[in-house]
Protein backbone atom coordinates (compact mmCIF):
# COMPACT_ATOMS: atom_id res chain seq x y z
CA UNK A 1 78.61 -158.87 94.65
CA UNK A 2 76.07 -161.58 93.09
CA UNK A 3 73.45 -162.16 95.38
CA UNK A 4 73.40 -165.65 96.61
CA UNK A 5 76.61 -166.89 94.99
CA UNK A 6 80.21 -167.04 95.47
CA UNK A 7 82.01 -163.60 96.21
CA UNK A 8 86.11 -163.98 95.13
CA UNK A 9 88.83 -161.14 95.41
CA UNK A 10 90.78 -160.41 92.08
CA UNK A 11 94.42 -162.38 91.71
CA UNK A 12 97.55 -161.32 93.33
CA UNK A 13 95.24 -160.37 96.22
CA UNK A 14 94.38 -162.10 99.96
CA UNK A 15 91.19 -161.70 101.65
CA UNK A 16 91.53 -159.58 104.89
CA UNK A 17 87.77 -159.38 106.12
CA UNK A 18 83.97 -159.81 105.22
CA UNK A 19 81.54 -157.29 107.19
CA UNK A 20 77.62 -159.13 107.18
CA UNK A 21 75.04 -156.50 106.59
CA UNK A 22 71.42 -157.76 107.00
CA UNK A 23 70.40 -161.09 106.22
CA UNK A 24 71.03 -161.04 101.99
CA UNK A 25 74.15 -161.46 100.81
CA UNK A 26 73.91 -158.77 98.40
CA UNK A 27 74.55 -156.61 101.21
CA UNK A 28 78.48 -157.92 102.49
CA UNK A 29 81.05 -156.18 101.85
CA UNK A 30 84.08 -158.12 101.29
CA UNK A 31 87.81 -156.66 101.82
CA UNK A 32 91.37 -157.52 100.24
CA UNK A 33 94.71 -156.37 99.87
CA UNK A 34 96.96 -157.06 97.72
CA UNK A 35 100.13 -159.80 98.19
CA UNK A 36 103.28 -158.22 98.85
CA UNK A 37 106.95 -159.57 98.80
CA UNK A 38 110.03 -157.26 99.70
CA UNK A 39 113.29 -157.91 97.39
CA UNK A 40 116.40 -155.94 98.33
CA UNK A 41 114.19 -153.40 100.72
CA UNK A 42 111.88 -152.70 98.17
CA UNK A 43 108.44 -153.67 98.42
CA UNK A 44 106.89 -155.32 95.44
CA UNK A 45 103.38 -155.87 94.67
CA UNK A 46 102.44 -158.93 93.07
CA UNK A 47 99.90 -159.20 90.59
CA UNK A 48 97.81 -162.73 89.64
């Protein structure tokens, strides 16, 4: 994480939750998973 700047999560991911430590930003943790589709019961991750 760059401290006061932009935090992003890597393609073919969403952004599921950002946990605020302290008053820096150098100290969030950010949290993603990544996009999945199911095709003919199979799931399928997809990648960006």
């Amino acid at each position: 994480m760059k401290r006061n700047g932009w935090n992003y999560v890597p393609g073919g991911c969403a952004f599921t939750g950002w946990y605020v430590e302290g008053d820096a930003p150098v100290d969030d943790t950010i949290q993603y998973k990544p996009i999945q589709i199911n095709i003919n019961g199979a799931w399928r991750t997809i990648s960006g």
